[in-house]
Protein backbone atom coordinates (compact mmCIF):
# COMPACT_ATOMS: atom_id res chain seq x y z
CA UNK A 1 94.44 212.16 53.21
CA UNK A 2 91.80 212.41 50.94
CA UNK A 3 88.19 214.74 51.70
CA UNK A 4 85.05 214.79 50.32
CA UNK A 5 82.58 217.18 50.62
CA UNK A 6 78.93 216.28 50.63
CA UNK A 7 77.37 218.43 52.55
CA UNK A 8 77.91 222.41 52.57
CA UNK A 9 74.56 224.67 53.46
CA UNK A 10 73.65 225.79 56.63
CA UNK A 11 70.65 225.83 58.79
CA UNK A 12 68.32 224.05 56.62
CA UNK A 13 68.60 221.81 53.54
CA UNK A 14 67.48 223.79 50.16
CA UNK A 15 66.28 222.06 47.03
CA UNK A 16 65.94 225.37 44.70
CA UNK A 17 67.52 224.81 41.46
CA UNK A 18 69.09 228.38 42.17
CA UNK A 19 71.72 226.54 44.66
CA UNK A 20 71.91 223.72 42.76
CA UNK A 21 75.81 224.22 41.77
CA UNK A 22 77.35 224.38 45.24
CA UNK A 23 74.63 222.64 46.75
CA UNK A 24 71.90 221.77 49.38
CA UNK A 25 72.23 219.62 51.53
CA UNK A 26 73.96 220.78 55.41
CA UNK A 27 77.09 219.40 56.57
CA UNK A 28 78.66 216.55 55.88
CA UNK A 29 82.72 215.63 55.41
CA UNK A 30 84.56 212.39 54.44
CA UNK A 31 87.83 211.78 55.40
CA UNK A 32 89.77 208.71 54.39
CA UNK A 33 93.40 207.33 55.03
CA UNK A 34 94.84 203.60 54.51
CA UNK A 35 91.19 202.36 54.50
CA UNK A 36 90.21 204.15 57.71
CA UNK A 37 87.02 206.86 57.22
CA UNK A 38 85.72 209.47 59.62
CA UNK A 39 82.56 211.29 58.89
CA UNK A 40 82.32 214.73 59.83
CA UNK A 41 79.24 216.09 60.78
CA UNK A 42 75.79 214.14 60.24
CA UNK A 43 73.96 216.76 58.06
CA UNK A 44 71.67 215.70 55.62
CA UNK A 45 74.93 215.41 53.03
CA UNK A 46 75.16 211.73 54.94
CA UNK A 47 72.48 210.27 53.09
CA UNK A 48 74.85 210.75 50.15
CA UNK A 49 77.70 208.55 51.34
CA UNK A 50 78.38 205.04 49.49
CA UNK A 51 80.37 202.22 51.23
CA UNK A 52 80.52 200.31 47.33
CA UNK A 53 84.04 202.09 46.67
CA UNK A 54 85.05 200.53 50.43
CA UNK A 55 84.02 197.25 50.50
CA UNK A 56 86.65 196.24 53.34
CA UNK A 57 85.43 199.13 55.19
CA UNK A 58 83.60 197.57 58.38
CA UNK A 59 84.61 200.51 61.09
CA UNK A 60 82.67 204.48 60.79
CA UNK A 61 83.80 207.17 63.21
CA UNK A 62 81.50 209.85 63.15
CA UNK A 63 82.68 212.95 64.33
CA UNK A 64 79.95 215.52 65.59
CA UNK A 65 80.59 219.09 65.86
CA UNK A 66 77.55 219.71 67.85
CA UNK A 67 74.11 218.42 68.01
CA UNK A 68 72.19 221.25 66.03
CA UNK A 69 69.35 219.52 63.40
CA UNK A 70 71.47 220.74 60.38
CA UNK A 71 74.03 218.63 61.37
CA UNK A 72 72.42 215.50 62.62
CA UNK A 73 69.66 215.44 60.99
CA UNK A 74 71.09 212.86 58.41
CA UNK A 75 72.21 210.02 61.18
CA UNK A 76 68.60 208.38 61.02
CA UNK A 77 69.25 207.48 56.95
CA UNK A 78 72.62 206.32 57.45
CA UNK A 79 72.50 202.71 56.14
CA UNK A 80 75.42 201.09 58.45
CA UNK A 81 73.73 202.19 61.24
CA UNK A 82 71.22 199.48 60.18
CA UNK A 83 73.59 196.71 59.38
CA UNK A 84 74.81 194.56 62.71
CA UNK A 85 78.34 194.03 61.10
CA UNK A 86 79.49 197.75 61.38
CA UNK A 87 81.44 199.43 64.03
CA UNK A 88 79.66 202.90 64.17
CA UNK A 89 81.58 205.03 66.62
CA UNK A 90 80.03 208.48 67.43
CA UNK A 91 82.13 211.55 68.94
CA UNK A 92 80.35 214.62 70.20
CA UNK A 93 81.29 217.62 72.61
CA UNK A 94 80.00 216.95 76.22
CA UNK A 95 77.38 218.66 77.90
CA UNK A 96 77.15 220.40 81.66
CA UNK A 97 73.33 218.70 81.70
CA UNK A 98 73.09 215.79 79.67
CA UNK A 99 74.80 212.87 78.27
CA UNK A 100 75.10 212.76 74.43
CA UNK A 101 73.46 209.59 74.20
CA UNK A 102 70.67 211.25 75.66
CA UNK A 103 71.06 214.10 73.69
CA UNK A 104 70.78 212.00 70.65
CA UNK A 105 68.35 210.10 71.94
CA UNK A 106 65.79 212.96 71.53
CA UNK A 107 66.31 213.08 67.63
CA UNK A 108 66.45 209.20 67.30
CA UNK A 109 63.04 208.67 68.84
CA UNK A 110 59.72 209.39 68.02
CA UNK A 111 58.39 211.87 67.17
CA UNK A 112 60.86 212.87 65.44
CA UNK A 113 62.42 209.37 64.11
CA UNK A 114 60.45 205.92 64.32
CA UNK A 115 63.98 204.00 65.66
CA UNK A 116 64.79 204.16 68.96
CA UNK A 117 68.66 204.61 69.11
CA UNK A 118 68.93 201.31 71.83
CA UNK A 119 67.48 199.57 68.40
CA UNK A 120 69.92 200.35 66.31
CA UNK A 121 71.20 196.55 64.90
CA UNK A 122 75.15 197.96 64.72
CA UNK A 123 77.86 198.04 67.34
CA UNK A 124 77.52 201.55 68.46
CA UNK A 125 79.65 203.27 70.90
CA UNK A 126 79.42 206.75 71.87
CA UNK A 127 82.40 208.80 72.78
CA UNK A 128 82.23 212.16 74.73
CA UNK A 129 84.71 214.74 74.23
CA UNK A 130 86.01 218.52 75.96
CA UNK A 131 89.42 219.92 74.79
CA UNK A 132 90.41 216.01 73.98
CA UNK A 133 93.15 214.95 71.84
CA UNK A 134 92.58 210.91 70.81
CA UNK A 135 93.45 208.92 67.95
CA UNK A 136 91.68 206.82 65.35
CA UNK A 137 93.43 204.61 62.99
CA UNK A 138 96.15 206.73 61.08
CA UNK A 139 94.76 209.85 62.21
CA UNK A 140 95.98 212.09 65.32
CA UNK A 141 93.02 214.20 66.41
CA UNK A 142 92.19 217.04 68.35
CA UNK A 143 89.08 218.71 69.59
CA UNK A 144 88.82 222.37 71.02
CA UNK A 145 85.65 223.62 71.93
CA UNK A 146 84.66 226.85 70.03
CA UNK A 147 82.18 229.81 70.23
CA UNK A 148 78.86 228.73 69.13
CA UNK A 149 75.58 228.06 70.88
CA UNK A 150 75.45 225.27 72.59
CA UNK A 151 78.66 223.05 73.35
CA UNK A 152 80.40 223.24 70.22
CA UNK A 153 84.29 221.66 68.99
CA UNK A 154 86.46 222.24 65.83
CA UNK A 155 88.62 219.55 65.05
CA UNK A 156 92.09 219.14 63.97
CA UNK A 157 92.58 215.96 61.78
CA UNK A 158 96.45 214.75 61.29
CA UNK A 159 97.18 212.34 59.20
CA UNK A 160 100.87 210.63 57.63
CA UNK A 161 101.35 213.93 55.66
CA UNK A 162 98.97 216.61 55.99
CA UNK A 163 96.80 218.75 58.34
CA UNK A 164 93.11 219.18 58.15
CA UNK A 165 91.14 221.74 60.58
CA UNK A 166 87.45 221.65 60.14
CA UNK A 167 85.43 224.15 61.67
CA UNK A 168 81.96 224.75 60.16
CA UNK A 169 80.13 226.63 62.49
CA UNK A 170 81.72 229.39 64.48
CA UNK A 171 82.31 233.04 65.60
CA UNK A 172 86.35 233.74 66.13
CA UNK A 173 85.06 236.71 68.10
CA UNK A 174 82.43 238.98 68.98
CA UNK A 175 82.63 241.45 66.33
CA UNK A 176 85.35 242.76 64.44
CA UNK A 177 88.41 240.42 64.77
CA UNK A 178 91.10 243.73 64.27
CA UNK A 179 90.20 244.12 67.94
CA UNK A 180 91.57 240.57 69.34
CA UNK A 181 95.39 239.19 70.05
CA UNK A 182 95.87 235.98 67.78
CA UNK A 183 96.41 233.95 70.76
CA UNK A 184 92.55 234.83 72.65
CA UNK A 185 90.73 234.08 68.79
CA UNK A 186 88.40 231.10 68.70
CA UNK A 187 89.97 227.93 67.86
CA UNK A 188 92.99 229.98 66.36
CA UNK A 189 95.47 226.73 67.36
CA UNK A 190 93.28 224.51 65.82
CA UNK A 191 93.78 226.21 62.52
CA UNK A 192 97.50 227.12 62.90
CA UNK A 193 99.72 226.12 59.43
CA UNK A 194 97.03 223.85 58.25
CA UNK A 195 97.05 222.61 54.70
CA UNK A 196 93.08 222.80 54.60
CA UNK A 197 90.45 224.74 56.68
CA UNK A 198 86.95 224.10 56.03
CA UNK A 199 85.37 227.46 57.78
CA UNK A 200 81.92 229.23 58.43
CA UNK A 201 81.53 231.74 56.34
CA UNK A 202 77.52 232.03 56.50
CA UNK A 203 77.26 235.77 56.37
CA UNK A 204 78.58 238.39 53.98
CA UNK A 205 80.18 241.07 55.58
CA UNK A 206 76.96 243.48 55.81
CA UNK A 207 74.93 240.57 56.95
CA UNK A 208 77.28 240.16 60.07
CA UNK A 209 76.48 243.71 61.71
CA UNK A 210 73.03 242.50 62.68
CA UNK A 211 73.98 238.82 64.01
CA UNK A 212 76.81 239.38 65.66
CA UNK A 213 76.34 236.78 68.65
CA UNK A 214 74.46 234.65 66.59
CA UNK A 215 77.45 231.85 66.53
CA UNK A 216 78.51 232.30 62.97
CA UNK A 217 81.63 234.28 60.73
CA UNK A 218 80.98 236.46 57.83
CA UNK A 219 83.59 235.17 54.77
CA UNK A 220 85.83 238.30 55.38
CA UNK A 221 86.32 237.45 59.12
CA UNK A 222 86.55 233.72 57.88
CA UNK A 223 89.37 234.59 55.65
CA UNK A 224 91.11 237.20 57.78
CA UNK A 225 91.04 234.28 60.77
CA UNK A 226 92.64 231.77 57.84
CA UNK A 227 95.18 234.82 57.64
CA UNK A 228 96.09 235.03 61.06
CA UNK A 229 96.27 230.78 61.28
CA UNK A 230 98.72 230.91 58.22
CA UNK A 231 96.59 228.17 56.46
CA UNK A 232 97.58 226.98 53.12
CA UNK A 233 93.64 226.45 51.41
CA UNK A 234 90.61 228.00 52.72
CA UNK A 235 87.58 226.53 51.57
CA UNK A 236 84.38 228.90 52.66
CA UNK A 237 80.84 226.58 53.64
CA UNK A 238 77.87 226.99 55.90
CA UNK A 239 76.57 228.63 53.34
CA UNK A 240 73.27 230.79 54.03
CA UNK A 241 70.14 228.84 52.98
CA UNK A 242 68.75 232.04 51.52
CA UNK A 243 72.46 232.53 49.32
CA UNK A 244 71.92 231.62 45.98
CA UNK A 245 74.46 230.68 43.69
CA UNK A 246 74.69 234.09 42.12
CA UNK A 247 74.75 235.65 45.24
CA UNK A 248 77.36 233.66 46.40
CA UNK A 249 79.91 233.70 42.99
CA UNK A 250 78.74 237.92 43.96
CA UNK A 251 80.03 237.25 47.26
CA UNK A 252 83.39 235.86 46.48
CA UNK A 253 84.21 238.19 43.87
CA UNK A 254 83.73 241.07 46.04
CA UNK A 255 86.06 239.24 49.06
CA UNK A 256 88.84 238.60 46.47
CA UNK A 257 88.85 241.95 44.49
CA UNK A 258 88.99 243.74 48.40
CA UNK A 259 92.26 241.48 49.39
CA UNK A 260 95.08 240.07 48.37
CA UNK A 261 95.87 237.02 50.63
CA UNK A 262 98.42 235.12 49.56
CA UNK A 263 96.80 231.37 49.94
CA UNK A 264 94.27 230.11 48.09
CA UNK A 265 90.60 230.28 49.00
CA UNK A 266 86.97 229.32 47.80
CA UNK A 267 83.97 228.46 48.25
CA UNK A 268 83.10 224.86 49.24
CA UNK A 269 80.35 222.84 47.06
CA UNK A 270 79.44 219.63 47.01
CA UNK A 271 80.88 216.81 44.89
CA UNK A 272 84.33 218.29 45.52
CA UNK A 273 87.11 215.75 45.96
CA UNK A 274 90.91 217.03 47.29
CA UNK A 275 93.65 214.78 48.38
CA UNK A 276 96.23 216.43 50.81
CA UNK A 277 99.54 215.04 50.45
């Protein structure tokens, strides 16, 4: 299984040269197997993605977290969407009050977007999802939904040889986790012995205490929950449009000279490239 990142802030895109190294743009994943690719998340990061290194590649699956701007605000300059020989299919969690076609259908539509979804020239199918577990091409999939505003899923991507959890935007538990049995933590079994977690980590530590309820992890909570799952490789994103760089190299250091956990973890940027195996 092979990931690349392309899109790692949070919130809102940032163009400051002062975030430059782990980068701008808001979430966006590729994940590719035996010439199957999902996207994860429709940030702006999506703009990003090239089809030239795919050529055979006629099928997308886009995989939505939830339908938050940061992370769909890149679907509108997604070039297959434009081309009527590509098989776009869209996942995204389900709603008590509204479809997500028509949840969609208020970004992709003016005034915010000149296209009207209905006019999009591709094959597109929309697939809604709960606590689903489906598969697409190699991949064995699972969604759970997770605390965040709004309806909100993690997902747990299997593929011939390796486990990838990817949970960008989420709070394992109201306030300190030291307080909660493993088993009642946030999408705990969606992490569980993976060999990769992408995880929110928006917040430092101090930053937490005033937004608790706010839908997002600080990076000690983030690591202490990739503790508990037993992961293998933590890699920290959703990071805070107002982190720069320095702060967040500041950040890290501080986490890692405070513990000593045993697997490897870091902070996601974009341009990074791992193959699970």
């Amino acid at each position: 299984m092979k990931i690349s990142i392309r899109g790692v802030r949070g919130s809102i895109p940032t163009t400051d040269p002062e975030t430059a190294y782990y980068g701008g743009n808001t979430s966006c994943i590729v994940v590719s197997e035996n010439d199957w690719i999902l996207l994860l998340d429709g940030g702006s990061g999506m703009q990003r993605f090239n089809l030239l290194e795919n050529t055979n590649i006629k099928r997308i699956d886009l995989l939505l977290t939830h339908l938050h701007l940061d992370h769909i605000q890149g679907i509108g300059f997604f070039n297959p969407l434009f081309d009527p020989s590509f098989d776009i299919h869209i996942w995204g969690p389900s709603s008590n009050t509204s479809s997500l076609h028509s949840r969609l259908s208020r970004y992709l539509s003016p005034p915010l977007f000149p296209v009207l979804i209905r006019d999009l020239p591709c094959k597109l199918t929309l697939h809604e999802i709960e606590n689903s577990s489906f598969e697409i091409g190699p991949f064995n999939i699972e969604s759970r939904f997770v605390i965040h505003p709004s309806p909100t899923v993690g997902y747990r991507i299997t593929g011939e040889h390796s486990v990838f959890t990817y949970i960008p935007d989420h709070e394992p538990a109201l306030g300190s986790l030291d307080f909660y049995n493993k088993k009642w933590i946030s999408g705990i079994d969606l992490a569980l012995s993976a060999d990769l977690l992408l995880h929110d980590a928006q917040y430092s530590a101090q930053e937490y205490r005033k937004k608790v309820g706010w839908g997002h992890c600080s990076m000690d909570d983030a690591a202490k929950f990739a503790s508990l799952a037993d992961v293998k490789h933590l890699l920290l994103t959703h990071h805070d449009p107002s982190h720069t760089d320095k702060q967040l190299n500041e950040l890290i250091t501080d986490l890692k000279n405070r513990n000593n956990y045993l697997f490897n973890y870091e902070l996601a940027a974009e341009g990074m490239k791992i193959e699970l195996t």
